[in-house]
Protein backbone atom coordinates (compact mmCIF):
# COMPACT_ATOMS: atom_id res chain seq x y z
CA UNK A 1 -61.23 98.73 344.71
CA UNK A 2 -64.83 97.31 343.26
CA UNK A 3 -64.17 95.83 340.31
CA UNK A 4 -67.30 94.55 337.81
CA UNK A 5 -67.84 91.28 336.57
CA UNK A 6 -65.00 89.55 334.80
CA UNK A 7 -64.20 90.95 331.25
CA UNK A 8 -61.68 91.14 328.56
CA UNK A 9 -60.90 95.21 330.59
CA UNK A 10 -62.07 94.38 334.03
CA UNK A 11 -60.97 90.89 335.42
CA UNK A 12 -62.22 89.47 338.41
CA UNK A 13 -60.17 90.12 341.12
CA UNK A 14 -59.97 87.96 344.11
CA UNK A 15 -57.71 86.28 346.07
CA UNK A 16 -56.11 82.97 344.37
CA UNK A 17 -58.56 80.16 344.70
CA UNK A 18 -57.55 76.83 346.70
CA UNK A 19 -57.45 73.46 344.70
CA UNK A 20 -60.76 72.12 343.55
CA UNK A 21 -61.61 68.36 344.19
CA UNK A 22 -62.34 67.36 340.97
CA UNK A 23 -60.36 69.44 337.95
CA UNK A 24 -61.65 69.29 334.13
CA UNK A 25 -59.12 67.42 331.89
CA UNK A 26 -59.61 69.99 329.63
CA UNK A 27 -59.02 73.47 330.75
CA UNK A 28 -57.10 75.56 327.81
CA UNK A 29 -58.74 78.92 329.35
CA UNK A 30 -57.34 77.98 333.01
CA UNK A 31 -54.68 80.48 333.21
CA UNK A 32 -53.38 83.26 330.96
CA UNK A 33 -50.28 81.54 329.95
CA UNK A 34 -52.34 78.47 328.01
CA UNK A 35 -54.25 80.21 325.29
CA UNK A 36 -51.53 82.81 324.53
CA UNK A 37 -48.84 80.71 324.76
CA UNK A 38 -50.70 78.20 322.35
CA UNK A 39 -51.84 81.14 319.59
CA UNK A 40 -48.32 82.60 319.99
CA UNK A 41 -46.59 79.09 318.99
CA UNK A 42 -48.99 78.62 316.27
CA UNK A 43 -48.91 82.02 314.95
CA UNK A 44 -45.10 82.11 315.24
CA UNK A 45 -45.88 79.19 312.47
CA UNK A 46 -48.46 80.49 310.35
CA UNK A 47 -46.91 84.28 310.22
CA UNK A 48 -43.35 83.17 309.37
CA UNK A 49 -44.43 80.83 307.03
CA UNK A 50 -47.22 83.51 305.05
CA UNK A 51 -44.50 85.58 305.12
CA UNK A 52 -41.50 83.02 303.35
CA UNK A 53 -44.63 82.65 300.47
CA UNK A 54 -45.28 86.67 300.88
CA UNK A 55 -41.63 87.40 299.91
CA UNK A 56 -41.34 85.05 296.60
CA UNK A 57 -44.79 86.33 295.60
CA UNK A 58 -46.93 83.35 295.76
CA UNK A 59 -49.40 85.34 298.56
CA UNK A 60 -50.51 89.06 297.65
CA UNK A 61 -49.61 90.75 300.76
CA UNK A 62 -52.95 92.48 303.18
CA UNK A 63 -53.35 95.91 301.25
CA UNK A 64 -53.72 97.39 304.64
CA UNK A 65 -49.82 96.90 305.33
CA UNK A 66 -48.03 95.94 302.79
CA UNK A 67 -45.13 93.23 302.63
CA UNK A 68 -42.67 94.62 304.95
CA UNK A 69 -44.65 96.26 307.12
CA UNK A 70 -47.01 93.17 307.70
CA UNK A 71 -44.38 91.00 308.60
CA UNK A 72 -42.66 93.30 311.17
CA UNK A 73 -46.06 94.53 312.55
CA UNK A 74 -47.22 90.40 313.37
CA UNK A 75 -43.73 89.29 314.62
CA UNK A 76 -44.01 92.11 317.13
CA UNK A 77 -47.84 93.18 317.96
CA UNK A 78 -48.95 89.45 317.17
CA UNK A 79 -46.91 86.78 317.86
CA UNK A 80 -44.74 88.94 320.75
CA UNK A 81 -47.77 90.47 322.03
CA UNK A 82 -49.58 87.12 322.76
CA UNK A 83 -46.19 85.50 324.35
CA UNK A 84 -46.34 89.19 326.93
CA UNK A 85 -50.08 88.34 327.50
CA UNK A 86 -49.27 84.89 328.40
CA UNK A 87 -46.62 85.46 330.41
CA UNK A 88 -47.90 88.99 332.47
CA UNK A 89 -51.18 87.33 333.12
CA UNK A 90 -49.82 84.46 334.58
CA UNK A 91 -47.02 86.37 336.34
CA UNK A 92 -48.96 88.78 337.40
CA UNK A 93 -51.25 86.30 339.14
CA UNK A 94 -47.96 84.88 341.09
CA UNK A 95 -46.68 88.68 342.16
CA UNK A 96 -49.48 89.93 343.80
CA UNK A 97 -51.84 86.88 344.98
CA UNK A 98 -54.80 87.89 342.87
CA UNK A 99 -56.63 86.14 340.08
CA UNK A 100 -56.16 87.34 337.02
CA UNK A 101 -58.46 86.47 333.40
CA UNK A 102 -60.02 83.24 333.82
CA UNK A 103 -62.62 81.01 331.67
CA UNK A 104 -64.67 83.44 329.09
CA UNK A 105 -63.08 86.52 329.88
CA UNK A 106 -59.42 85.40 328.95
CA UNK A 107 -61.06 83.71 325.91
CA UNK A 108 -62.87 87.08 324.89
CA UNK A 109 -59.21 88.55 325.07
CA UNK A 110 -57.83 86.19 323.07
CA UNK A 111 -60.64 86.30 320.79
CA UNK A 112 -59.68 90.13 320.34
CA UNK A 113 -55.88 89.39 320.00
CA UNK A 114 -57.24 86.90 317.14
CA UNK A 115 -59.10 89.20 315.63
CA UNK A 116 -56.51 91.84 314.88
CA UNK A 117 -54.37 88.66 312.95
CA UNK A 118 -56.94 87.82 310.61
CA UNK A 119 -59.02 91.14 309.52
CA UNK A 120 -56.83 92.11 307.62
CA UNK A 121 -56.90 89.08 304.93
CA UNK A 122 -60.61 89.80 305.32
CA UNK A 123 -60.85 92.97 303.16
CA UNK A 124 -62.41 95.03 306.21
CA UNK A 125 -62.32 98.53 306.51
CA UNK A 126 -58.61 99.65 307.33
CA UNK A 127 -60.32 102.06 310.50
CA UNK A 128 -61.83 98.60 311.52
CA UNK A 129 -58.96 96.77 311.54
CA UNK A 130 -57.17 99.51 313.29
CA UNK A 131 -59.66 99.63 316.17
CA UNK A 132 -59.41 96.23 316.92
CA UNK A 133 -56.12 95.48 316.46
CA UNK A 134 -54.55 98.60 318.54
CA UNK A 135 -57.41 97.48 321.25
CA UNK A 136 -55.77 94.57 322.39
CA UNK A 137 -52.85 95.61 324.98
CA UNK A 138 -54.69 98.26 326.27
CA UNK A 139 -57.42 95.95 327.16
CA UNK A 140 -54.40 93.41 328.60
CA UNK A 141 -53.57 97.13 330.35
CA UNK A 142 -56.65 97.09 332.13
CA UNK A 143 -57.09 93.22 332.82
CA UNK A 144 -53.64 93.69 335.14
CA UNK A 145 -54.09 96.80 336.87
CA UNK A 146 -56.82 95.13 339.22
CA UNK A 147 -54.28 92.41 340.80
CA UNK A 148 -51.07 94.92 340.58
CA UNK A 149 -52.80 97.41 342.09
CA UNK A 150 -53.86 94.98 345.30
CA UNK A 151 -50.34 93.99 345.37
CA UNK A 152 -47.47 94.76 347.15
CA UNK A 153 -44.91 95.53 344.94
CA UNK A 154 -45.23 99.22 343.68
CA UNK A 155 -43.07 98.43 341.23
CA UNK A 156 -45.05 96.26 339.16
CA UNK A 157 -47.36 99.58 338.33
CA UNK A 158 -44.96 100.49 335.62
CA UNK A 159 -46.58 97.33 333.74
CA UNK A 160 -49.65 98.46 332.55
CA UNK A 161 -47.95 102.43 331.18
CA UNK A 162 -45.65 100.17 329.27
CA UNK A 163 -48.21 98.21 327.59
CA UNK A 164 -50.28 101.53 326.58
CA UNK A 165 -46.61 102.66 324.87
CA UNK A 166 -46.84 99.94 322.67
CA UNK A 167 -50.43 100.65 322.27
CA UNK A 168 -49.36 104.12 320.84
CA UNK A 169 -46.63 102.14 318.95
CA UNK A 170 -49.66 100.61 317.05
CA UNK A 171 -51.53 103.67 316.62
CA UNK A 172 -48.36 105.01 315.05
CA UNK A 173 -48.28 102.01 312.60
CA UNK A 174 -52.12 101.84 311.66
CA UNK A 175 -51.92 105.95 311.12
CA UNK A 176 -49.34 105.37 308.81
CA UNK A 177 -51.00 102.01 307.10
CA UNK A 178 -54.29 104.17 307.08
CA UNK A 179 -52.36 107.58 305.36
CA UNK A 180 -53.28 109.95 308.36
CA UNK A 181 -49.65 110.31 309.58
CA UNK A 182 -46.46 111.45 307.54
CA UNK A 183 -44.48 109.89 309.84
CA UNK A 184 -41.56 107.28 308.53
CA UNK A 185 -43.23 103.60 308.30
CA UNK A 186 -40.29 102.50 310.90
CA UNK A 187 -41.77 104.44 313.50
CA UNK A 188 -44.05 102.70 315.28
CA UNK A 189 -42.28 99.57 314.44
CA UNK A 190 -39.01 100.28 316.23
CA UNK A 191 -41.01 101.88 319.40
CA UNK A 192 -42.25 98.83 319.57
CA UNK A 193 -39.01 97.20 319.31
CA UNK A 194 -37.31 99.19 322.18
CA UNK A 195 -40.75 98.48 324.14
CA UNK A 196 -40.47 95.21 324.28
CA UNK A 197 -36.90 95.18 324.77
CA UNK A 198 -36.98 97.35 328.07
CA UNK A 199 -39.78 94.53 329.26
CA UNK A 200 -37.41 91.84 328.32
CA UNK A 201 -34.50 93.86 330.39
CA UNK A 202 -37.06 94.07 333.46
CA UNK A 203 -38.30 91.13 333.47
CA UNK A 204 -35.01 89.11 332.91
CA UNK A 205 -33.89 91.04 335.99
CA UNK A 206 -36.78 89.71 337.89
CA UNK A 207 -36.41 85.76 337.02
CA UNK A 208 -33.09 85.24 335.52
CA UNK A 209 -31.29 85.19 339.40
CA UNK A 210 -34.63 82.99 340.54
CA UNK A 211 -34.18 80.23 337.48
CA UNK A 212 -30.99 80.05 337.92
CA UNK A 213 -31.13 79.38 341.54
CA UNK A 214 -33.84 76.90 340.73
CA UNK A 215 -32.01 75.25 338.12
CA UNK A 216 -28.35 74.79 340.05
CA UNK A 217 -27.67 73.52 343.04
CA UNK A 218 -25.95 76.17 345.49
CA UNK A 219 -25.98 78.94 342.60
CA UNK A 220 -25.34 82.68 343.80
CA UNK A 221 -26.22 84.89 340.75
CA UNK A 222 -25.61 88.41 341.20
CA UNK A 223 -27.47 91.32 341.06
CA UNK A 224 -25.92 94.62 340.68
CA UNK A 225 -28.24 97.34 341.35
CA UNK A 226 -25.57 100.06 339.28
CA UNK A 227 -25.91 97.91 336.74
CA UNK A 228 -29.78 97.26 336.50
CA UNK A 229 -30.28 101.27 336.97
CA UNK A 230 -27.83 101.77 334.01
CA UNK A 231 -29.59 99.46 331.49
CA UNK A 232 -33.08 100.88 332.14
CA UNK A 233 -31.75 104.46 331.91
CA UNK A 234 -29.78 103.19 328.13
CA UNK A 235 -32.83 101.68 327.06
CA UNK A 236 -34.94 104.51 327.59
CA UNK A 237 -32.07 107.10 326.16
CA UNK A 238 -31.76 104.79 323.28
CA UNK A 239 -35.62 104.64 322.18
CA UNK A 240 -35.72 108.59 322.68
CA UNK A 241 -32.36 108.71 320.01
CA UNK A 242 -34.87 106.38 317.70
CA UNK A 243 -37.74 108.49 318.02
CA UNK A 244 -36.25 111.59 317.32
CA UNK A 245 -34.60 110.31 314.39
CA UNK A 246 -31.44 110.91 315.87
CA UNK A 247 -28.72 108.25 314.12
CA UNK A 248 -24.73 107.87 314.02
CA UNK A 249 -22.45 108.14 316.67
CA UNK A 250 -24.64 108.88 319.80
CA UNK A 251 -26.83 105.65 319.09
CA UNK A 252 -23.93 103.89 318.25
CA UNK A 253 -22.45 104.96 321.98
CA UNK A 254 -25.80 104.38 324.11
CA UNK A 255 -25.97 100.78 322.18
CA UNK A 256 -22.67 99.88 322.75
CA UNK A 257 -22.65 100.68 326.27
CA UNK A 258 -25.82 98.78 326.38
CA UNK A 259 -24.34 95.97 325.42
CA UNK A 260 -21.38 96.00 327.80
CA UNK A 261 -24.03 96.95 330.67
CA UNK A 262 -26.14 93.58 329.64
CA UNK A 263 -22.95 91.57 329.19
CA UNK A 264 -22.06 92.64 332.91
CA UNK A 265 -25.34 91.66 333.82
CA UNK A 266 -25.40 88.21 332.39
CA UNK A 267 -21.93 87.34 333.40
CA UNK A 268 -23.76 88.40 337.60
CA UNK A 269 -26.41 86.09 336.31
CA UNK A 270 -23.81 83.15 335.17
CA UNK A 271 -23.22 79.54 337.15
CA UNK A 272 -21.29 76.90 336.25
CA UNK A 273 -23.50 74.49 335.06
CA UNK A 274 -26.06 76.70 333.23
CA UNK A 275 -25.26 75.29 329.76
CA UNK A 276 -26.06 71.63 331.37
CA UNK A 277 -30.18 72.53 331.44
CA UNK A 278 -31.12 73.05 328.11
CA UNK A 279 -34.49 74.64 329.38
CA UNK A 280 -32.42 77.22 331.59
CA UNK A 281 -29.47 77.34 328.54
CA UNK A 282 -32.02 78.20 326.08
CA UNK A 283 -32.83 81.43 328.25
CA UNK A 284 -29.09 82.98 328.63
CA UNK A 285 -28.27 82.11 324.45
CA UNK A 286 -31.47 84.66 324.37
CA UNK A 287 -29.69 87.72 326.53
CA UNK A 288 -26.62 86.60 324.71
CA UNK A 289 -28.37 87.67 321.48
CA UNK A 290 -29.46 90.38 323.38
CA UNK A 291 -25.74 91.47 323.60
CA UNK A 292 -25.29 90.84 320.47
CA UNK A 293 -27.96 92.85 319.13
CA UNK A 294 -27.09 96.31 320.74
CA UNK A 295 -23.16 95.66 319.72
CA UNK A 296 -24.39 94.86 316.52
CA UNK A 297 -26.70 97.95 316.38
CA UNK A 298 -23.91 100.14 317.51
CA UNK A 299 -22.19 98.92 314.26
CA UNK A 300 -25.01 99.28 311.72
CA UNK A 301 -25.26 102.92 313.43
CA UNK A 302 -21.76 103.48 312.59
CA UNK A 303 -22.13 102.14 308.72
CA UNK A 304 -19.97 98.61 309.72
CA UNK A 305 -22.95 95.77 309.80
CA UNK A 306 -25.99 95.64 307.59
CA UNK A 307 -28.57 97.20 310.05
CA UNK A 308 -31.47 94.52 308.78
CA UNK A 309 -29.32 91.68 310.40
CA UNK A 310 -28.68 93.89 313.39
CA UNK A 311 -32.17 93.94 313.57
CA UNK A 312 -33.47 90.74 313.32
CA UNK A 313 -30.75 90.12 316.01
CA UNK A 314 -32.91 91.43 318.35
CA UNK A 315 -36.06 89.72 316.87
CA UNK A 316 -35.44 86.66 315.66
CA UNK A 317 -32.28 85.82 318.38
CA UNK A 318 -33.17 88.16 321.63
CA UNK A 319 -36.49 87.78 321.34
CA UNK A 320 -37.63 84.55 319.16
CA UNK A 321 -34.97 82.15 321.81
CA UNK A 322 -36.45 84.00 325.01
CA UNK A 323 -39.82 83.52 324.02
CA UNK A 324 -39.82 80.18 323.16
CA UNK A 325 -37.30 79.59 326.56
CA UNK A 326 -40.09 81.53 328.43
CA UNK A 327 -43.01 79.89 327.05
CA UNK A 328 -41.49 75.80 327.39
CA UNK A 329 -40.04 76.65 331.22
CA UNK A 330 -43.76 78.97 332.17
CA UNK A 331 -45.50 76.32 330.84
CA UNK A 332 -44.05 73.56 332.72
CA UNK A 333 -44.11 75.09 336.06
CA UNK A 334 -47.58 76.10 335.92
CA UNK A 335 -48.54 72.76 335.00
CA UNK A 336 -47.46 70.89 337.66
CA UNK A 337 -44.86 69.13 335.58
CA UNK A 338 -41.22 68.36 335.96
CA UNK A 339 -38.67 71.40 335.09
CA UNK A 340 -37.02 69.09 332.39
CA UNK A 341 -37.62 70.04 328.62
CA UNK A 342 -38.73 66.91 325.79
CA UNK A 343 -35.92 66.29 323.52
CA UNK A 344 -37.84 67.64 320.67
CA UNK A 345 -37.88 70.68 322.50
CA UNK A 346 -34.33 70.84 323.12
CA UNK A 347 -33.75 69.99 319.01
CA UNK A 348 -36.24 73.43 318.56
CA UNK A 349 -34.09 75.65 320.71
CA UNK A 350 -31.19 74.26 318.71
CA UNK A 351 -33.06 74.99 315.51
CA UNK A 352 -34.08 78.84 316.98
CA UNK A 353 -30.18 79.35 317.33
CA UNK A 354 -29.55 78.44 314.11
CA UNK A 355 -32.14 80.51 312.31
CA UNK A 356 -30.71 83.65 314.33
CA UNK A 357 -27.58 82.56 313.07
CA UNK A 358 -28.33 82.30 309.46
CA UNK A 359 -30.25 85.79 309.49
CA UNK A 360 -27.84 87.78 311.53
CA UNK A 361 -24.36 86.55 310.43
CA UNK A 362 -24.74 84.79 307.18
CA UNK A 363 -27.33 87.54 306.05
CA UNK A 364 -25.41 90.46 307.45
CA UNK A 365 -21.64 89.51 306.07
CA UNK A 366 -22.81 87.68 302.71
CA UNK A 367 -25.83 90.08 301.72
CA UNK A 368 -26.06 88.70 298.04
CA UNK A 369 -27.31 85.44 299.27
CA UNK A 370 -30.15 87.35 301.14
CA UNK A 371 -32.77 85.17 299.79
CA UNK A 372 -30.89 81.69 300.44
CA UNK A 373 -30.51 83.23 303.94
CA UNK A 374 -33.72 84.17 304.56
CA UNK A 375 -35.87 81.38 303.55
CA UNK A 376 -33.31 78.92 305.54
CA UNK A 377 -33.60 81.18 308.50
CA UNK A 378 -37.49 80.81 308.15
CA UNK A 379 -37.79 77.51 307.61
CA UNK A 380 -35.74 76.89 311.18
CA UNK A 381 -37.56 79.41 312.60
CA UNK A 382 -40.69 77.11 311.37
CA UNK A 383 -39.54 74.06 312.62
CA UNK A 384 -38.69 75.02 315.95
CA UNK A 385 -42.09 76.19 316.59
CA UNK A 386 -43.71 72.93 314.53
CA UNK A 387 -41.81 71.00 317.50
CA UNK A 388 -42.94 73.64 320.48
CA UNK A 389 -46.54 73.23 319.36
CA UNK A 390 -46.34 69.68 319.24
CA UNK A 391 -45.16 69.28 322.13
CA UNK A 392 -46.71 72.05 324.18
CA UNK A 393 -49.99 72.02 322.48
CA UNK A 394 -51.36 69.27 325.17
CA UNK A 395 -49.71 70.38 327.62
CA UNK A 396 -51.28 73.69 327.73
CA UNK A 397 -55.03 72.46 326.70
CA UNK A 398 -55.29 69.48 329.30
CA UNK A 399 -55.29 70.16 333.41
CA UNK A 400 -52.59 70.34 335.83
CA UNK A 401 -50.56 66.93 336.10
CA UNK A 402 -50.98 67.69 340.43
CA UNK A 403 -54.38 68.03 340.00
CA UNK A 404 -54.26 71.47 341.03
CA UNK A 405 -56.30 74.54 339.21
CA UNK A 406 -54.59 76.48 336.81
C-alpha cells in the first residue's frame, strides 16, 4: 500500500530499522510508548489531583463538562487513552515488523491528545473542543492500520474498528456536553468503559501467557480457547445490555458469568511463583480487580453493592493497576533494561492497591464516609503515579541502555 509522508493519520511505514551507530541520549519521541506513557503518568497526577480540589470546591469545574462528567471523561479518553496509544503503537510495531509514529509525527499526535486535556480550561468554543478532542483515536486509528495491515496476523485488524467505537463513545459524550443529544450523560461514558475493557480482555490474552513465561522459569500457562471465545462474546453482550439501557437481572447474569469466565482464565494464566515478581504480580492483582469488578457489577445490578464502587472497581483497580503494570514492564523492555521493577515502583503498585481498596470496599460498604474515602483513595492514587513518574520519567526521555534505537 503507498502510504504519504509520516503524519499524526498516515505513519511511515517501513520495515523496522537496524541499530544506528551513534544513538541521541535524548530521544523521548523514539517510540510510541515514551511520550504517552510519560503524559499518561503525569496526567494520571494532574487529573486526579484537579479533580480531589474539583470535588471540595476549591476549582470551578470546565463549563463544557461539568464535575462528574469531567472527571470520568479524562480518567478514560485522557489518561486511558494515552496509556492505549503508548502501548498499541509500540505493540503494534513488535506484531507486524513495521515502523510505526516516529520523531514529529508521534509528537504531532501527542500534541493533539494534549490538546483535547487543556481546551477546555481555556474557555474555547465547546464545537472546538469537541473536534479536537474526539480527533485523537481516530487519528491513532489511522496511524496503525498501515503496519497491521502489512502484517500477518489478520487478527490484529479488529484494532483500529475498536478504537473508532470509542471515538463514537466521545462523540456521544461531547453531543451531550454540547446539548445536541438527549441521550443519558452515562452513555458515552460507560461505552467507553466496556471498550476499553474488551481491549484489556484481548490484549491480556495476548501477553499474560508470554510474561508469565518470561517471568518463571519452566511456567506452562494455559490458554483455553472456550474460554477466550466466551469472554469476548460476554463482553460484547454486556455493552449491548448497557447501551440499550437494559438493567437488573440479565446484566447481573452476563457480569457474573463474566467474572467466573475471567477467573477461569486467570487461574490458566497462574504459576507458582507469580506473586514473587512484583512487576509481573502487579499485572494479575489488575485481572483480579477485573474479577472483581464484573462480580461486583452483577451485585450493584441486582441492588446489593453501591454501583459507584462497582465502578471504580473497574477504573481505578482493573484498569489504574494494569496500566501502571503495563506501562513500568513496556517500558523496561523497550529500553533495553533489566525486567526488574525500582523499589519505589514496587511501593506505587502497593499504593494503587490500596486506593482501589479504599474506593471499592471502604466506599461501597461504609457510604457515609464517602468523602474520607475518596480523597484517601486519591491521594494513593496520586502517590503512586508521583513515584511512576519519578522513576519512569528518565527512563522514557533518555536512549536505549543497549544502545539500540527505540
Amino acid at each position: 500500500m503507498a502510504v504519504k509522508a509520516p503524519s499524526p493519520a498516515t505513519p511511515r511505514v517501513g520495515r523496522m530499522t537496524t541499530p544506528a551507530p551513534n544513538t541521541p541520549r535524548w530521544t523521548p519521541l523514539a517510540l510510541g510508548f515514551r511520550p504517552f506513557f510519560l503524559l499518561a503518568g503525569l496526567a494520571a497526577v494532574a487529573l486526579v489531583g484537579i479533580w480531589l480540589a474539583l470535588a471540595v470546591g476549591r476549582l470551578p469545574p470546565p463549563t463544557h463538562y461539568g464535575l462528574v462528567d469531567w472527571h470520568s471523561h479524562e480518567m478514560l479518553f485522557g489518561y486511558t487513552a494515552a496509556v492505549i496509544a503508548g502501548f498499541l503503537l509500540t505493540a503494534v510495531r513488535n506484531w507486524s515488523g513495521v515502523d510505526t509514529l516516529t520523531g514529529r509525527s508521534l509528537g504531532a499526535l501527542a500534541a493533539v491528545w494534549l490538546a483535547g486535556r487543556l481546551m477546555p480550561w481555556t474557555g474555547a468554543p465547546g464545537p472546538v473542543i469537541a473536534l479536537v478532542d474526539v480527533a485523537f483515536l481516530p487519528l491513532l486509528a489511522l496511524a496503525l492500520l498501515g503496519p497491521l495491515r502489512a502484517g500477518r496476523n489478520r487478527m490484529n485488524l479488529v484494532l483500529p474498528p475498536l478504537l473508532f467505537c470509542m471515538a463514537l463513545a466521545n462523540v456521544l459524550v461531547h453531543a451531550r456536553a454540547l446539548g445536541w443529544s438527549d441521550l443519558a450523560a452515562t452513555t458515552g461514558i460507560r461505552l467507553m468503559l466496556d471498550l476499553v475493557l474488551a481491549l484489556v480482555l484481548l490484549v491480556g490474552g495476548r501477553v499474560m501467557p508470554f510474561f508469565t513465561e518470561m517471568a518463571i522459569d519452566g511456567a506452562r500457562p494455559r490458554v483455553r480457547r472456550p474460554v477466550e471465545l466466551a469472554g469476548a462474546a460476554l463482553i460484547a453482550l454486556l455493552a449491548v445490555l448497557h447501551l440499550a439501557g437494559i438493567s437488573g437481572i440479565p446484566v447481573a447474569l452476563v457480569a457474573g458469568t463474566l467474572a467466573l469466565v475471567q477467573a477461569l482464565r486467570v487461574a490458566g494464566w497462574y504459576q507458582p511463583g507469580v506473586f514473587a515478581v512484583p512487576i509481573l504480580a502487579v499485572l494479575y492483582s489488575g485481572f483480579g480487580w477485573l474479577v472483581a469488578g464484573f462480580g461486583l457489577h452483577a451485585l450493584a445490578a441486582l441492588g446489593l453493592f453501591l454501583p459507584s464502587a462497582a465502578t471504580h472497581a473497574f477504573t481505578v483497580g482493573a484498569i489504574g493497576v494494569l496500566t501502571l503494570g503495563m506501562m513500568a514492564r513496556v517500558a523496561l523492555g523497550h529500553t533495553g533494561r533489566p525486567m526488574r521493577s525500582a523499589l519505589a515502583v514496587d511501593v506505587a503498585f502497593v499504593l494503587l492497591n490500596l486506593a482501589a481498596l479504599v474506593r471499592v470496599v471502604l466506599s461501597g460498604l461504609w457510604p457515609a464516609g464517602h468523602g474520607t474515602w475518596l480523597n484517601l483513595s486519591g491521594l494513593l492514587w496520586v502517590a503512586a503515579f508521583v513515584l511512576f513518574v519519578v522513576v519512569y520519567a528518565p527512563i522514557l526521555t533518555r536512549s536505549r541502555a543497549d544502545g539500540n534505537p527505540g
